[in-house]
PDB file of N, CA and C in Angstrom:
ATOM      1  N   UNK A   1       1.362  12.400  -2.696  1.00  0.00           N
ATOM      2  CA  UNK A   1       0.796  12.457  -4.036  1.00  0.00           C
ATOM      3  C   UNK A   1       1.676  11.656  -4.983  1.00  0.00           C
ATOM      4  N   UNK A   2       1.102  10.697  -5.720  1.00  0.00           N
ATOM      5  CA  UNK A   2       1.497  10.080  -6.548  1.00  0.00           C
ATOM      6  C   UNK A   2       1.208  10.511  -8.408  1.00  0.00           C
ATOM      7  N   UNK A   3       2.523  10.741  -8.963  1.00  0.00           N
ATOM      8  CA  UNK A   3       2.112  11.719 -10.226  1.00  0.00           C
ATOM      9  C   UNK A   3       2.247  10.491 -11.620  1.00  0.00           C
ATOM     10  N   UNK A   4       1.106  10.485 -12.233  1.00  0.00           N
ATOM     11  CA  UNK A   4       0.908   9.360 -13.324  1.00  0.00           C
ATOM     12  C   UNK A   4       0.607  10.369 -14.439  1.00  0.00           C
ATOM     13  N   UNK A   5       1.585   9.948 -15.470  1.00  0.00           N
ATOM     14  CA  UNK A   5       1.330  10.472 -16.743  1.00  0.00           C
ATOM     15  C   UNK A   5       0.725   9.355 -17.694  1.00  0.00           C
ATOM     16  N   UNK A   6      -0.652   9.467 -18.577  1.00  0.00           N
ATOM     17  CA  UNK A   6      -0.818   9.163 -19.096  1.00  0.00           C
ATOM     18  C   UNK A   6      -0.769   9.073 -20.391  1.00  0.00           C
ATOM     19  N   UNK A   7      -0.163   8.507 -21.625  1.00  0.00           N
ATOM     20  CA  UNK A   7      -0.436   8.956 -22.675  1.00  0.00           C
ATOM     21  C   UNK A   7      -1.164   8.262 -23.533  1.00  0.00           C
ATOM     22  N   UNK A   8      -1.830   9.209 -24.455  1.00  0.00           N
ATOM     23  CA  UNK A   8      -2.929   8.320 -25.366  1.00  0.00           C
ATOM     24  C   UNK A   8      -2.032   7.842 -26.588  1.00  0.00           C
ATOM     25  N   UNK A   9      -2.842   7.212 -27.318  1.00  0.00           N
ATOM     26  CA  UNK A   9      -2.501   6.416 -28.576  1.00  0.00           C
ATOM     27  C   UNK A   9      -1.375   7.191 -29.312  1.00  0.00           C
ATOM     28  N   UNK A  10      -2.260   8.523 -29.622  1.00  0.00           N
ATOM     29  CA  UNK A  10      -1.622   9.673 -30.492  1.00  0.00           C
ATOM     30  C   UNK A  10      -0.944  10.649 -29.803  1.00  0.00           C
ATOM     31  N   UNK A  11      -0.728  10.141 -29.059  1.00  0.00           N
ATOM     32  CA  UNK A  11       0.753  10.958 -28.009  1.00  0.00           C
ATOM     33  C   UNK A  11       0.199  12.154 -27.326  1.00  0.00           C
ATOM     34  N   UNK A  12      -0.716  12.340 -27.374  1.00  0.00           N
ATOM     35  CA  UNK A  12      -1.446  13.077 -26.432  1.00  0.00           C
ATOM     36  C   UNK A  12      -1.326  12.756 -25.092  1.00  0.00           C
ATOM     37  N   UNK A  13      -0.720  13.711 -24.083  1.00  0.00           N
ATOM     38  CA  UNK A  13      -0.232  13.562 -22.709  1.00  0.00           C
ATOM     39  C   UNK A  13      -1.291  14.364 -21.476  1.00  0.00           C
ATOM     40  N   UNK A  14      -1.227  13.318 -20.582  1.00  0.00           N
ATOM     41  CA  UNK A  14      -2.407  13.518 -19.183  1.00  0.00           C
ATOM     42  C   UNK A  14      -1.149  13.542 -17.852  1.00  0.00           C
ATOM     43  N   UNK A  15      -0.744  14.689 -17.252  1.00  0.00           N
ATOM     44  CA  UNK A  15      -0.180  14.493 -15.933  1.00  0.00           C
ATOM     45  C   UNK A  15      -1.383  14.614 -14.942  1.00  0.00           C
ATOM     46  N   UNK A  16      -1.794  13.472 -14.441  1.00  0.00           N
ATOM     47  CA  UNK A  16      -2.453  13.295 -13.065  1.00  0.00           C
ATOM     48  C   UNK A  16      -1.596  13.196 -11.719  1.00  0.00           C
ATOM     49  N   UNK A  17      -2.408  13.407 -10.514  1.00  0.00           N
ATOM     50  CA  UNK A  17      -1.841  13.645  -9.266  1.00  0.00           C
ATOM     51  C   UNK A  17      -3.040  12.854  -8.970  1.00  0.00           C
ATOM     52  N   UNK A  18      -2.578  11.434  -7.897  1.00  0.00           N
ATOM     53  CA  UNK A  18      -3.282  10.281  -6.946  1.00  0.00           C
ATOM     54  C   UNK A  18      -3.423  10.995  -6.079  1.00  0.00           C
ATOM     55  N   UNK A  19      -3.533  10.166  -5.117  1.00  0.00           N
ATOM     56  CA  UNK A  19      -3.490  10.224  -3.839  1.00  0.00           C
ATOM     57  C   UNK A  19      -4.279   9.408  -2.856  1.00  0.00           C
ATOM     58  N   UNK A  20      -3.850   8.660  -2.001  1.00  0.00           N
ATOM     59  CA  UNK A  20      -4.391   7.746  -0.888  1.00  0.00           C
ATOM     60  C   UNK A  20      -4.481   6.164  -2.085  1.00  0.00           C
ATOM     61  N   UNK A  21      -5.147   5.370  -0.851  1.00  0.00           N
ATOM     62  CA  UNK A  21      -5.093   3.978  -1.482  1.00  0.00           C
ATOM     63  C   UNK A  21      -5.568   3.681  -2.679  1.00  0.00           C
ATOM     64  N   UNK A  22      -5.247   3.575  -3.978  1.00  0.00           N
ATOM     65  CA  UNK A  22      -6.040   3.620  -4.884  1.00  0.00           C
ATOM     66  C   UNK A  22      -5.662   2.888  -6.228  1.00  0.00           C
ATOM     67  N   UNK A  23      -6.304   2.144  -7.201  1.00  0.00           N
ATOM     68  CA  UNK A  23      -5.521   1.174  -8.653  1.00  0.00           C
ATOM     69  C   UNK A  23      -5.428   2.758  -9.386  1.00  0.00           C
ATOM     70  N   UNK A  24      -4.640   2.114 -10.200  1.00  0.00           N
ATOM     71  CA  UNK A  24      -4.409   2.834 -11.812  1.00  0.00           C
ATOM     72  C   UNK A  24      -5.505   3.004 -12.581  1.00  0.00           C
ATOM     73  N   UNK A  25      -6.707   1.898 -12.273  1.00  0.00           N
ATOM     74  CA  UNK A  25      -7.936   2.287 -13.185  1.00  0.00           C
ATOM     75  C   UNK A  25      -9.116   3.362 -12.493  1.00  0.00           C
ATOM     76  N   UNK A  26      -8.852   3.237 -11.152  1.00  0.00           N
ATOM     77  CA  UNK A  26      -9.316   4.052 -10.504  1.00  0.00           C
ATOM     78  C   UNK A  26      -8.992   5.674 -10.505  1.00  0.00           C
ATOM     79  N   UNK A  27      -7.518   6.086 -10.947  1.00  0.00           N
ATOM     80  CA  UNK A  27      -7.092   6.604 -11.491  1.00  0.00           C
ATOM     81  C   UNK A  27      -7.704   7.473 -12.913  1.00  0.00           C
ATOM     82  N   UNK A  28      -7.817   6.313 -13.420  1.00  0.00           N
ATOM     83  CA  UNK A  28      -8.123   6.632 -14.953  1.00  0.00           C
ATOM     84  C   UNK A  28      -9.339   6.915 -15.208  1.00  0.00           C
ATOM     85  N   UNK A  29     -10.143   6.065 -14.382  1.00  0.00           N
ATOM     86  CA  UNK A  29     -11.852   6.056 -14.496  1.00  0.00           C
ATOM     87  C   UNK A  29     -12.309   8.015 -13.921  1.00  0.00           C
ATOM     88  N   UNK A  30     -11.253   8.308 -12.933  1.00  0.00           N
ATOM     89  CA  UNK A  30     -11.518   9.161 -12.223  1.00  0.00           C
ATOM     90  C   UNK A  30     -11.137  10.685 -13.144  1.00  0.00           C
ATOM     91  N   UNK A  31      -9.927  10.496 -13.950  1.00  0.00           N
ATOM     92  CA  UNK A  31     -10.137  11.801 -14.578  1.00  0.00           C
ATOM     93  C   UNK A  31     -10.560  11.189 -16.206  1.00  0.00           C
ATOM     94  N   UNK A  32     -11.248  10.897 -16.748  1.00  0.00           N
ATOM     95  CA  UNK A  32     -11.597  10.113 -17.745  1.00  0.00           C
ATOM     96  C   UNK A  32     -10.852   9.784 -18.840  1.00  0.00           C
ATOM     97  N   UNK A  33      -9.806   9.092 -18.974  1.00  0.00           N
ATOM     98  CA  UNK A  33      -8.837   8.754 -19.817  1.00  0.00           C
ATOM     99  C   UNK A  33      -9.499   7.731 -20.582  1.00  0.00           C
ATOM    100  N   UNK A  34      -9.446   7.957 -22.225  1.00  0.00           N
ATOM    101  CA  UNK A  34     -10.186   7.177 -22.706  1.00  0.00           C
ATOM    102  C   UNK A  34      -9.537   6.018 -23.059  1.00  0.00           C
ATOM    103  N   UNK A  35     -10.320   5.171 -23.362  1.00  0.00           N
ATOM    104  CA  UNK A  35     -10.121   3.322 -23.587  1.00  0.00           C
ATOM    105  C   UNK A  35     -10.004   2.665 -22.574  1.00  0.00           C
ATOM    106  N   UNK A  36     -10.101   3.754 -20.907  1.00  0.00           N
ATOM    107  CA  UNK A  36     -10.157   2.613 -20.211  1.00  0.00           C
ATOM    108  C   UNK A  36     -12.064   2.587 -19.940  1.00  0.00           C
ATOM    109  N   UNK A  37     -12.315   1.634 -20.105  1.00  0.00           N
ATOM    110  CA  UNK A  37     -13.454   1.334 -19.404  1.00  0.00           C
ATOM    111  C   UNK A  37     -13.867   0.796 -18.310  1.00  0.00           C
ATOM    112  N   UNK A  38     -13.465  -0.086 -18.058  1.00  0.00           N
ATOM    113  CA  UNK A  38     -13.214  -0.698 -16.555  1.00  0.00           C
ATOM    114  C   UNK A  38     -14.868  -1.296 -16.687  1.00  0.00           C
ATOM    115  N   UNK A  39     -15.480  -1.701 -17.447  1.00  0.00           N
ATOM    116  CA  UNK A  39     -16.286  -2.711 -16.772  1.00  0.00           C
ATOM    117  C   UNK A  39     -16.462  -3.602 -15.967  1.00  0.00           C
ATOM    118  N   UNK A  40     -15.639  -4.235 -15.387  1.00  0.00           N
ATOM    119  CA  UNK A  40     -15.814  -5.324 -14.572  1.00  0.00           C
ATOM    120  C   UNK A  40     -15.930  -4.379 -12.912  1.00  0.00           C
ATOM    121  N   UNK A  41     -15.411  -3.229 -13.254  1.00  0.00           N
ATOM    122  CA  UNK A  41     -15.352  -2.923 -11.689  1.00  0.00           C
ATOM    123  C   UNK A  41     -14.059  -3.231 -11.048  1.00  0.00           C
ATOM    124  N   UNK A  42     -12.831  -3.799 -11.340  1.00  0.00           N
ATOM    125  CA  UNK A  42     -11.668  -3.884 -10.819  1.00  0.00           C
ATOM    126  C   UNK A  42     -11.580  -5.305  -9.987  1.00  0.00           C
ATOM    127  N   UNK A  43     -12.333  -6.077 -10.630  1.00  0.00           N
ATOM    128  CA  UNK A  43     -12.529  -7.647 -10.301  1.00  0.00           C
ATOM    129  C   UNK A  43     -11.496  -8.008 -11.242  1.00  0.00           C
ATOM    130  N   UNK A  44     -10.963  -8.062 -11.947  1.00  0.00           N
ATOM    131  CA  UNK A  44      -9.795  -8.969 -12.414  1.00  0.00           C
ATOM    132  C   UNK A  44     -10.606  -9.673 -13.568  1.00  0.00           C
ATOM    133  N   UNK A  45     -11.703  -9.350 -14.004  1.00  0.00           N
ATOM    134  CA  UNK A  45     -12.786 -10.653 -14.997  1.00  0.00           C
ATOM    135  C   UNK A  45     -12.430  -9.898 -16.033  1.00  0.00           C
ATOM    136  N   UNK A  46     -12.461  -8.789 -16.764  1.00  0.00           N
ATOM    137  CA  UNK A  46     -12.377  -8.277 -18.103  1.00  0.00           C
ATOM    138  C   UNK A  46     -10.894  -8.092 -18.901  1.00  0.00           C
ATOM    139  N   UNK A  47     -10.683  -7.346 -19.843  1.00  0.00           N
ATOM    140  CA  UNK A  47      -9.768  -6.688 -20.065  1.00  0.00           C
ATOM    141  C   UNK A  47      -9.920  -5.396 -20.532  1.00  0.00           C
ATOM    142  N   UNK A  48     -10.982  -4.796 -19.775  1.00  0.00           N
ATOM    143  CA  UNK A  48     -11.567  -3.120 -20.251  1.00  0.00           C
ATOM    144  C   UNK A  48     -10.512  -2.007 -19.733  1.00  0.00           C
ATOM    145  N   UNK A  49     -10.049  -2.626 -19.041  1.00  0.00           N
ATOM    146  CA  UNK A  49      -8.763  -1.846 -18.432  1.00  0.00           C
ATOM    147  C   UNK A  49      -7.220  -1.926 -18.789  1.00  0.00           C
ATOM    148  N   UNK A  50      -7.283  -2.018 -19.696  1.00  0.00           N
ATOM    149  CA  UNK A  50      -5.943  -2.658 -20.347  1.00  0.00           C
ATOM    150  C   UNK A  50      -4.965  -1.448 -20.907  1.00  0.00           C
ATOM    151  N   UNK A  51      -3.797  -1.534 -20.121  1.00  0.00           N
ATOM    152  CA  UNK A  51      -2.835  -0.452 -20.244  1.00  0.00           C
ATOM    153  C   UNK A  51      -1.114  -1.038 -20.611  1.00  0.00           C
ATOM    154  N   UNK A  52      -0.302  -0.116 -21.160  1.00  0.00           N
ATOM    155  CA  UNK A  52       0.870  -0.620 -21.515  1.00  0.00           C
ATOM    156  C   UNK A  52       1.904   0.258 -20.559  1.00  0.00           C
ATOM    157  N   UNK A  53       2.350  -0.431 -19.418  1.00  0.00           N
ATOM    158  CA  UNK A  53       3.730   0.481 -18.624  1.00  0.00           C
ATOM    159  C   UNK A  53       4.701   0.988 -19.943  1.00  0.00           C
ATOM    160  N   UNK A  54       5.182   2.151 -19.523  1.00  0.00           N
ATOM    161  CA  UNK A  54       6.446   2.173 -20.176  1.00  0.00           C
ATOM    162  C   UNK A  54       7.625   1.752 -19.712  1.00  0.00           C
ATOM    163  N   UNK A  55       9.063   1.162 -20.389  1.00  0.00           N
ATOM    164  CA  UNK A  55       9.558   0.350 -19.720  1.00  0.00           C
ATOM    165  C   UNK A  55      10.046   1.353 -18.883  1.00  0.00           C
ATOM    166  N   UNK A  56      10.252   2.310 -18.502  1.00  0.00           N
ATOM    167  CA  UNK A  56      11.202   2.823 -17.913  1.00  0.00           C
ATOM    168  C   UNK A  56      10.366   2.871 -16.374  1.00  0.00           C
ATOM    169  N   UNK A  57       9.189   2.810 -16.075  1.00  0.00           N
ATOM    170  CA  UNK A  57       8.233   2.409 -15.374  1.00  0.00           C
ATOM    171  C   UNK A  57       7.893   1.119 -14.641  1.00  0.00           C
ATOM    172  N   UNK A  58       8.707   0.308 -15.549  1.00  0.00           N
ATOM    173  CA  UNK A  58       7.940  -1.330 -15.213  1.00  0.00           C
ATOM    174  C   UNK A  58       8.972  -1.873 -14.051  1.00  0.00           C
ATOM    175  N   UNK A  59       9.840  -1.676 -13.549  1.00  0.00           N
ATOM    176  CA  UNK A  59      10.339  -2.197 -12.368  1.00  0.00           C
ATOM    177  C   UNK A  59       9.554  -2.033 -11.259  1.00  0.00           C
ATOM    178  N   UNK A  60       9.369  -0.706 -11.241  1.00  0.00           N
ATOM    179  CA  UNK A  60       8.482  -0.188 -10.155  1.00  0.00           C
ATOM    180  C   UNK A  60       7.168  -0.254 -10.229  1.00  0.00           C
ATOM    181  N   UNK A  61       6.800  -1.060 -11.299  1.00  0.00           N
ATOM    182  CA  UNK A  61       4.811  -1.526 -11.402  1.00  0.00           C
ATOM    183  C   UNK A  61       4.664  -3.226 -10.866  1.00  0.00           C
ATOM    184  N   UNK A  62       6.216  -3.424 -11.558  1.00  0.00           N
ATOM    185  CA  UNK A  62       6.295  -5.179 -11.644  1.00  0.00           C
ATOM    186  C   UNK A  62       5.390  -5.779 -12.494  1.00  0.00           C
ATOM    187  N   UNK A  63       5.319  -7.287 -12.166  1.00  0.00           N
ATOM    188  CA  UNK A  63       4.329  -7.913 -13.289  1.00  0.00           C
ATOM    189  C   UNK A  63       2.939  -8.470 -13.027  1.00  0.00           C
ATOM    190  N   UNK A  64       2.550  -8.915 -13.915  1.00  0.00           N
ATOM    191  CA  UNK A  64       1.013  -9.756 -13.845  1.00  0.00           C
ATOM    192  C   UNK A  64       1.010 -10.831 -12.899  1.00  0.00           C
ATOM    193  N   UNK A  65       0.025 -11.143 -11.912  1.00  0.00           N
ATOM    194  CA  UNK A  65      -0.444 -12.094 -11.278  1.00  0.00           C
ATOM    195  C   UNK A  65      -0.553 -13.383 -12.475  1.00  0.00           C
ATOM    196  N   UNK A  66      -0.702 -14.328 -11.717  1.00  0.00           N
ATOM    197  CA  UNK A  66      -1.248 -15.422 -12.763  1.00  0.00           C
ATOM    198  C   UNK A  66      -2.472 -15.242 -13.198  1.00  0.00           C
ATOM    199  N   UNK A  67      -3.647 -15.103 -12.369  1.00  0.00           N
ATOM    200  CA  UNK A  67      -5.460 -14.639 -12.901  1.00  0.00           C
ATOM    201  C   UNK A  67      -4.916 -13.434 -14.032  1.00  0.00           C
ATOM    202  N   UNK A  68      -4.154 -12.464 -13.124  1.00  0.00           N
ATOM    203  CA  UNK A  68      -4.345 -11.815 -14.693  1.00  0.00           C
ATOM    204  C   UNK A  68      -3.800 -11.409 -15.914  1.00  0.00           C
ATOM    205  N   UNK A  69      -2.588 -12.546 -15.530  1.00  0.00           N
ATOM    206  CA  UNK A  69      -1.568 -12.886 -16.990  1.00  0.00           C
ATOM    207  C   UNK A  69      -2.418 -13.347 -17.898  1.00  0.00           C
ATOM    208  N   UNK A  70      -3.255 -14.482 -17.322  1.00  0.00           N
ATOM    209  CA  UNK A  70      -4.593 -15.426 -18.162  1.00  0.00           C
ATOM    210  C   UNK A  70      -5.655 -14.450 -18.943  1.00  0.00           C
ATOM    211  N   UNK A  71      -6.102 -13.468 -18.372  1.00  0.00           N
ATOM    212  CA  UNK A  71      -6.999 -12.322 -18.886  1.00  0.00           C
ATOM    213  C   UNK A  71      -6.556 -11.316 -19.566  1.00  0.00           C
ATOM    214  N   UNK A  72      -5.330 -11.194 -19.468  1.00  0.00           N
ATOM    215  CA  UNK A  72      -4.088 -10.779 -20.775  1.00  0.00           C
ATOM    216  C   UNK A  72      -4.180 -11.193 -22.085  1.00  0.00           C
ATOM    217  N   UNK A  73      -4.088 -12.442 -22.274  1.00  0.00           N
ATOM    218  CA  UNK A  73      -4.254 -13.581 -23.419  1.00  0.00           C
ATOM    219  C   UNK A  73      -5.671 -12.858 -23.969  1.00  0.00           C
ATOM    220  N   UNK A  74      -6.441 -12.229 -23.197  1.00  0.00           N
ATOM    221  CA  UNK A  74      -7.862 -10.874 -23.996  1.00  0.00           C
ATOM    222  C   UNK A  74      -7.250  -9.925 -24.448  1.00  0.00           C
ATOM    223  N   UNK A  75      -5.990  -9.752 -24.571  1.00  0.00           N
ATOM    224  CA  UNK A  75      -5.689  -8.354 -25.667  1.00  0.00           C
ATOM    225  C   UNK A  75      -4.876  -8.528 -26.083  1.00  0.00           C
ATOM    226  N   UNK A  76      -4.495  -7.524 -27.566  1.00  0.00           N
ATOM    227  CA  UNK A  76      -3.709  -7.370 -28.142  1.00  0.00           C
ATOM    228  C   UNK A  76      -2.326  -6.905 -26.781  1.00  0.00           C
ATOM    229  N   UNK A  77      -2.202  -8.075 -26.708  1.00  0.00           N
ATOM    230  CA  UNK A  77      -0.616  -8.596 -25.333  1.00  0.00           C
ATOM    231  C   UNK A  77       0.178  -7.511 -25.893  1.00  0.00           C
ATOM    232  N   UNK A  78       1.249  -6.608 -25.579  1.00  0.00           N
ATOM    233  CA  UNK A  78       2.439  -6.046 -25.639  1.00  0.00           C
ATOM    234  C   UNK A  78       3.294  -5.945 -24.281  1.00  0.00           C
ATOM    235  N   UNK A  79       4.616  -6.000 -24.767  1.00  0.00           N
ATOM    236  CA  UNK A  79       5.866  -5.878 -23.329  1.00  0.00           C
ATOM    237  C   UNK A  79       5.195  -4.702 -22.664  1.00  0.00           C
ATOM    238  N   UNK A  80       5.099  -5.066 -21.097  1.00  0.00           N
ATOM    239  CA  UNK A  80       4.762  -3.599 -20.572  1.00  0.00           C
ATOM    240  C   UNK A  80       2.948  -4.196 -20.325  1.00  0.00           C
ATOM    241  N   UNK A  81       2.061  -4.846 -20.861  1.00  0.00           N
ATOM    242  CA  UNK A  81       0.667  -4.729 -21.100  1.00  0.00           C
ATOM    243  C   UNK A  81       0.403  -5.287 -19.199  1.00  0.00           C
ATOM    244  N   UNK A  82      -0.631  -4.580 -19.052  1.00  0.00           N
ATOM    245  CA  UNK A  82      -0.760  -4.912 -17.562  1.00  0.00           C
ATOM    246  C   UNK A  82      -2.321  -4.329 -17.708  1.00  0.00           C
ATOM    247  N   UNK A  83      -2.987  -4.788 -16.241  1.00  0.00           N
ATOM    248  CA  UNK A  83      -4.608  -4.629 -16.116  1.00  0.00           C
ATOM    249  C   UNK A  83      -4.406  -3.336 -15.023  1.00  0.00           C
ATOM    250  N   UNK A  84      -5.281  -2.236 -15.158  1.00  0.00           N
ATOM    251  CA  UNK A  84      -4.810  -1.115 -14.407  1.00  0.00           C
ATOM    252  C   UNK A  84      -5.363  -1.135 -13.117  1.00  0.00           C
ATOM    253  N   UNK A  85      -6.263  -2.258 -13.009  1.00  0.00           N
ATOM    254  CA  UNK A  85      -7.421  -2.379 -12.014  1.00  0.00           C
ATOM    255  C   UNK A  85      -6.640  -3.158 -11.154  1.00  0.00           C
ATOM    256  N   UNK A  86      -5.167  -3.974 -11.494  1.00  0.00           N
ATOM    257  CA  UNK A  86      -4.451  -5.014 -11.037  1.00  0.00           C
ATOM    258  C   UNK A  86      -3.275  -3.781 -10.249  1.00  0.00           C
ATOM    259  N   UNK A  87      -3.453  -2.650 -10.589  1.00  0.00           N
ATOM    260  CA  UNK A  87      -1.651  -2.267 -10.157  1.00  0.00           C
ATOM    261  C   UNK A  87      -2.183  -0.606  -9.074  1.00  0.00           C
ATOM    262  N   UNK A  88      -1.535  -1.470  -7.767  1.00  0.00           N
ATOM    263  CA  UNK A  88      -2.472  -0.548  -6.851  1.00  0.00           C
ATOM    264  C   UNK A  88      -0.749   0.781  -6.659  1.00  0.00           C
ATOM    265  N   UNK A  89      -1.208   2.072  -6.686  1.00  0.00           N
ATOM    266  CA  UNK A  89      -0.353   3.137  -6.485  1.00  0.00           C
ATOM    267  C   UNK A  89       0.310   2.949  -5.299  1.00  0.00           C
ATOM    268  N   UNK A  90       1.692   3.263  -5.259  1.00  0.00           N
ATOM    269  CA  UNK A  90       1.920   3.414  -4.127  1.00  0.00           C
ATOM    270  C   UNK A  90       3.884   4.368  -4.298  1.00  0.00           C
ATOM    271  N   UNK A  91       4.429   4.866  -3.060  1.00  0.00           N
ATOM    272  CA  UNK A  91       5.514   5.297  -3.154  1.00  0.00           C
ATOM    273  C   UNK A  91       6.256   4.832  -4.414  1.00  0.00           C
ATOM    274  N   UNK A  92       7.047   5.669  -5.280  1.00  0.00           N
ATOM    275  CA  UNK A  92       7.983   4.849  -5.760  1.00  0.00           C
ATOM    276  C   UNK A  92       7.803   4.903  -6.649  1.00  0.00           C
ATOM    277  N   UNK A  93       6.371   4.978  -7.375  1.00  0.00           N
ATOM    278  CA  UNK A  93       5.741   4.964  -8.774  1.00  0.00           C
ATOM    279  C   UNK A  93       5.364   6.177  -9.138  1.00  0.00           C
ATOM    280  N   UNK A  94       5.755   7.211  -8.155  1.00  0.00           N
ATOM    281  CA  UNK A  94       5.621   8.926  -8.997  1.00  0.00           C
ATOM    282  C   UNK A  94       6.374   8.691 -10.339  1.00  0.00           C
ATOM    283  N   UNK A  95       5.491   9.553 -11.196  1.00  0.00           N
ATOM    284  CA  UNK A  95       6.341   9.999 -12.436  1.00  0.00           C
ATOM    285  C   UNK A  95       5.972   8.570 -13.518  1.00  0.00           C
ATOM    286  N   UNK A  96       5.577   7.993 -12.908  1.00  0.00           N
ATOM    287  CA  UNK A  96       5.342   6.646 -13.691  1.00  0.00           C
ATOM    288  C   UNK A  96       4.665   6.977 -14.910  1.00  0.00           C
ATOM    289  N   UNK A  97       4.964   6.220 -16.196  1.00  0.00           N
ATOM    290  CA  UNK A  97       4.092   6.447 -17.643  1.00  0.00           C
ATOM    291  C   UNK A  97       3.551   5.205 -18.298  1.00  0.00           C
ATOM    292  N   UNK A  98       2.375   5.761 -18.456  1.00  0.00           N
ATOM    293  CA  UNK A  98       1.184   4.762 -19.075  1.00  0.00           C
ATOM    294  C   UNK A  98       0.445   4.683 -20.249  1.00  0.00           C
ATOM    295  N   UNK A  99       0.477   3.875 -21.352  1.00  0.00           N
ATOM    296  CA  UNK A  99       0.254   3.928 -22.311  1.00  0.00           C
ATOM    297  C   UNK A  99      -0.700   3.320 -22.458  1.00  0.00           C
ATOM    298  N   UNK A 100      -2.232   4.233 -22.950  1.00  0.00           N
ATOM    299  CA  UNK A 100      -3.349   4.022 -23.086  1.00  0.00           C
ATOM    300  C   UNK A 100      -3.700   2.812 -24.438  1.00  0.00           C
ATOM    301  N   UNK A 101      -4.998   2.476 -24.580  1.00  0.00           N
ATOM    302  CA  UNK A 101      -5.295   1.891 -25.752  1.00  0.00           C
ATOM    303  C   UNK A 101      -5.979   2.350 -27.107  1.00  0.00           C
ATOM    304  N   UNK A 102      -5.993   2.722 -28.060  1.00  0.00           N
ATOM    305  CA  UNK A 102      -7.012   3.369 -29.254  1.00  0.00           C
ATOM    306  C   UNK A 102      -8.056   3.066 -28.889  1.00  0.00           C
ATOM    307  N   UNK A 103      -8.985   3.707 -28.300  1.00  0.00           N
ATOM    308  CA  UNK A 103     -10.537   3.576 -28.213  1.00  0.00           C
ATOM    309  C   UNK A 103     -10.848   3.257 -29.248  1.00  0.00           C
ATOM    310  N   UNK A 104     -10.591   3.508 -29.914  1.00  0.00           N
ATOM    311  CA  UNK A 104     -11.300   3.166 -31.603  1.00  0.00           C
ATOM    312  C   UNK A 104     -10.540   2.044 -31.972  1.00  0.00           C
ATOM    313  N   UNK A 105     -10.248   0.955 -31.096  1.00  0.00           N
ATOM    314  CA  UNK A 105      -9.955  -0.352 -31.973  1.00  0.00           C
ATOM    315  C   UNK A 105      -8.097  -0.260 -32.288  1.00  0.00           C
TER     316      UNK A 105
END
C-alpha cells in the first residue's frame, strides 16, 4: 500500500491508501479529489490533471518528461507542478504530498 496525502487549495487534507499498478490521477479520479479532472484519460494531451509535489516529495516523484514539460507551459507552472496522469505509484513514494488546484480558478 502506497499512502498519498492530498491537500486542497485551503489546506484541507485527504490521506489515501493505493495499491497495485496505478498514476496519481487514477488515484485522485478514484476517491474524488477535486480539480483533478483528468479529461484526457491519462494520455498526456491535457492539463486537467495538474498537481503540485511538495518538495519534500519531489525526489522520489522526479521530473516531467519532455511531452509533458510542453503541456505544463498549460498551467499556471509552479516548482513541484507535475501531470498526475504522468507519475505512476510505486515503492518509495508512501507518505508522499500533493498539492491540489482551486477548482474554482
Amino acid at each position: 500500500m502506497i499512502e498519498v496525502n492530498f491537500v486542497e487549495h485551503d489546506g484541507r487534507r485527504h490521506r489515501v491508501l493505493a495499491r497495485g499498478t496505478v498514476t496519481l490521477m487514477e488515484v485522485a479520479v478514484r476517491h474524488g479529489m477535486p480539480g483533478i479532472l483528468a479529461e484526457c484519460g491519462g494520455s498526456c494531451a491535457c492539463a486537467t490533471c495538474h498537481v503540485v509535489i511538495d518538495p519534500a516529495s519531489a525526489a522520489a516523484v522526479g521530473g516531467p518528461n519532455e511531452v509533458e514539460d510542453v503541456i505544463l507551459d498549460l498551467v499556471d507552472r509552479r516548482p513541484g507542478s507535475r501531470l498526475s496522469c504522468q507519475i505512476k505509484l510505486r515503492d518509495g513514494m508512501t507518505g508522499m504530498v500533493v498539492h491540489l488546484p482551486n477548482p474554482n480558478g
